[in-house]
Protein backbone atom coordinates (compact mmCIF):
# COMPACT_ATOMS: atom_id res chain seq x y z
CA UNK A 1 9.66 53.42 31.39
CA UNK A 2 12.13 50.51 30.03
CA UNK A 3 12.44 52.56 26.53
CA UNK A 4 13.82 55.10 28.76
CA UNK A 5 16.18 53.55 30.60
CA UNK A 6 17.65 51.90 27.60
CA UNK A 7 17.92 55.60 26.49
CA UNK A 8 19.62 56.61 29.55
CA UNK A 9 22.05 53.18 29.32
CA UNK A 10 22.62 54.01 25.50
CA UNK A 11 23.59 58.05 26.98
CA UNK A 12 25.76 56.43 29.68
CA UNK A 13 27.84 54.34 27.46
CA UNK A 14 28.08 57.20 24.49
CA UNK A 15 29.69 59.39 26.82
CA UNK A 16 32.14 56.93 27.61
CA UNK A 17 32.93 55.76 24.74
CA UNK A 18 32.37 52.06 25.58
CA UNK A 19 30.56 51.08 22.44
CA UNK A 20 33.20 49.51 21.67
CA UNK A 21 33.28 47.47 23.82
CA UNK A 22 29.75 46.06 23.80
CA UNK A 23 29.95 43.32 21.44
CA UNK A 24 27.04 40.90 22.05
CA UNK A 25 29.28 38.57 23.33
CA UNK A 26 30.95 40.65 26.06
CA UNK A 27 27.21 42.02 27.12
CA UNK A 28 26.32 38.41 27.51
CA UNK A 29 29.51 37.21 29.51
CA UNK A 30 29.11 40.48 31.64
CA UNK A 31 25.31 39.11 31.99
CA UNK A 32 26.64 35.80 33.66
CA UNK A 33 29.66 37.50 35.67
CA UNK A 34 26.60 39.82 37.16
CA UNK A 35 24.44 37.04 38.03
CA UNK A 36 26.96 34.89 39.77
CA UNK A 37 27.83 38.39 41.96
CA UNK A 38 23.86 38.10 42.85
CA UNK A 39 24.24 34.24 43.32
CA UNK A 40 27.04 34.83 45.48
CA UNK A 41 24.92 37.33 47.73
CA UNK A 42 23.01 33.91 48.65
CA UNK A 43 26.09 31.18 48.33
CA UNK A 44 26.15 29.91 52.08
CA UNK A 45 22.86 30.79 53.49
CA UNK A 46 20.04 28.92 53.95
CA UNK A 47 16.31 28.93 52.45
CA UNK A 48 14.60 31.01 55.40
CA UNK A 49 17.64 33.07 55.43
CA UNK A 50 18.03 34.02 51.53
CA UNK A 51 14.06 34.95 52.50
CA UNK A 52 14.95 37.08 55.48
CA UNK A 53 17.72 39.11 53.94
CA UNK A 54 19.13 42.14 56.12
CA UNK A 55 19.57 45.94 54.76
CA UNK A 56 23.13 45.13 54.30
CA UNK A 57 22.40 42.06 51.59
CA UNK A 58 19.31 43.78 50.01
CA UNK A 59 21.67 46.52 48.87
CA UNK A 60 24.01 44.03 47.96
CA UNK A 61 21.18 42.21 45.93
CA UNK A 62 19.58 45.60 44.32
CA UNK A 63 23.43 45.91 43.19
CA UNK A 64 23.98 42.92 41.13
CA UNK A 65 20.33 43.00 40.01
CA UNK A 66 20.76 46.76 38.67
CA UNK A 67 23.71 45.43 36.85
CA UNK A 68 22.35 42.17 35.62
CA UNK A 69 19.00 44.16 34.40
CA UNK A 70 21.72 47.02 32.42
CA UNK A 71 24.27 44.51 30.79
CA UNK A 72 20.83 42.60 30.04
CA UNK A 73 19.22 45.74 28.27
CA UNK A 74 22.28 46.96 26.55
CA UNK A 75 22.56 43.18 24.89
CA UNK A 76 18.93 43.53 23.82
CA UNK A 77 19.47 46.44 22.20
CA UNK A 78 22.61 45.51 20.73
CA UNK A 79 20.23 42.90 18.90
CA UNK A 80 17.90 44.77 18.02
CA UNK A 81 15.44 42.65 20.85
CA UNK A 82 12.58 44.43 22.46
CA UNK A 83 12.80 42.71 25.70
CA UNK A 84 9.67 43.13 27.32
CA UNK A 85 7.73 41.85 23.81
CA UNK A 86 10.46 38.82 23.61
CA UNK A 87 9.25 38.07 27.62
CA UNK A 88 5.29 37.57 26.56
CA UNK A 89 6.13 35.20 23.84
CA UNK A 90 8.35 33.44 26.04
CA UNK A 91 5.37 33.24 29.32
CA UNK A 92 2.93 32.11 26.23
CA UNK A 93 5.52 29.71 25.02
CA UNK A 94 6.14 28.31 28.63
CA UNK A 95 2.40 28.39 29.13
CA UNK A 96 2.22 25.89 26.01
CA UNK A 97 4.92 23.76 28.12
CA UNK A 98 3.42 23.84 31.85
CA UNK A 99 0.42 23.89 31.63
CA UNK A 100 -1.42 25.33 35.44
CA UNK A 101 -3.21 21.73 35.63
CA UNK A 102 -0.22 19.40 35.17
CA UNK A 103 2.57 21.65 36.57
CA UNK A 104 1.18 23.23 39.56
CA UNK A 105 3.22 22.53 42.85
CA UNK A 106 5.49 20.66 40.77
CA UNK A 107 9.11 21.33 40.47
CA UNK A 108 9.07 18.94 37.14
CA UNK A 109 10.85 20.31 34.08
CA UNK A 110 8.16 19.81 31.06
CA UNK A 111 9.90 16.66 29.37
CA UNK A 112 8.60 14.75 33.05
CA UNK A 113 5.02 15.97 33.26
């Protein structure tokens, strides 16, 4: 399913013509701009509200998420990253640093455990 959406991003951007402008660095700067749209969704509400969001700000948030998860994809495969093989080393490695026992509840970054 992702190796086909990649497809369909890589399709999307041929036609277009905006290879050129995907260097790694623009994909990642795109990456933040997208992610402080989503952040923005949230800005001034509170917990329970960011929890309780209505129609209106779920669209908004299923937005900036589609756009973070695209600019996100087209980076990876820009560097030649499989993404979803890059995200089980990463849960192992974090695994390795947070361990259930000594990090559960805890809001603690690993360095404080």
């Amino acid at each position: 399913m992702l190796n086909k959406l990649i497809s369909e991003i890589r399709v999307f951007n041929d036609e277009r013509d905006w290879a050129q402008y995907h260097s790694p660095k623009n994909l990642a700067t795109s990456v933040l701009i997208e992610a402080a749209e989503l952040a923005e969704i949230f800005q001034w509400l509170t917990e329970n509200e960011s929890r309780e969001l209505d129609e209106k700000g779920i669209k908004a948030a299923e937005e900036e998420i589609a756009d973070v998860l695209i600019y996100l994809l087209n980076l990876s495969d820009k560097l030649g990253i499989d993404p979803v093989e890059a995200s089980h080393r990463k849960i192992l490695k974090n695994a390795k640093k947070y361990p259930a026992d000594d990090s559960r509840g805890s809001r603690l970054k690993y360095t404080e455990l």
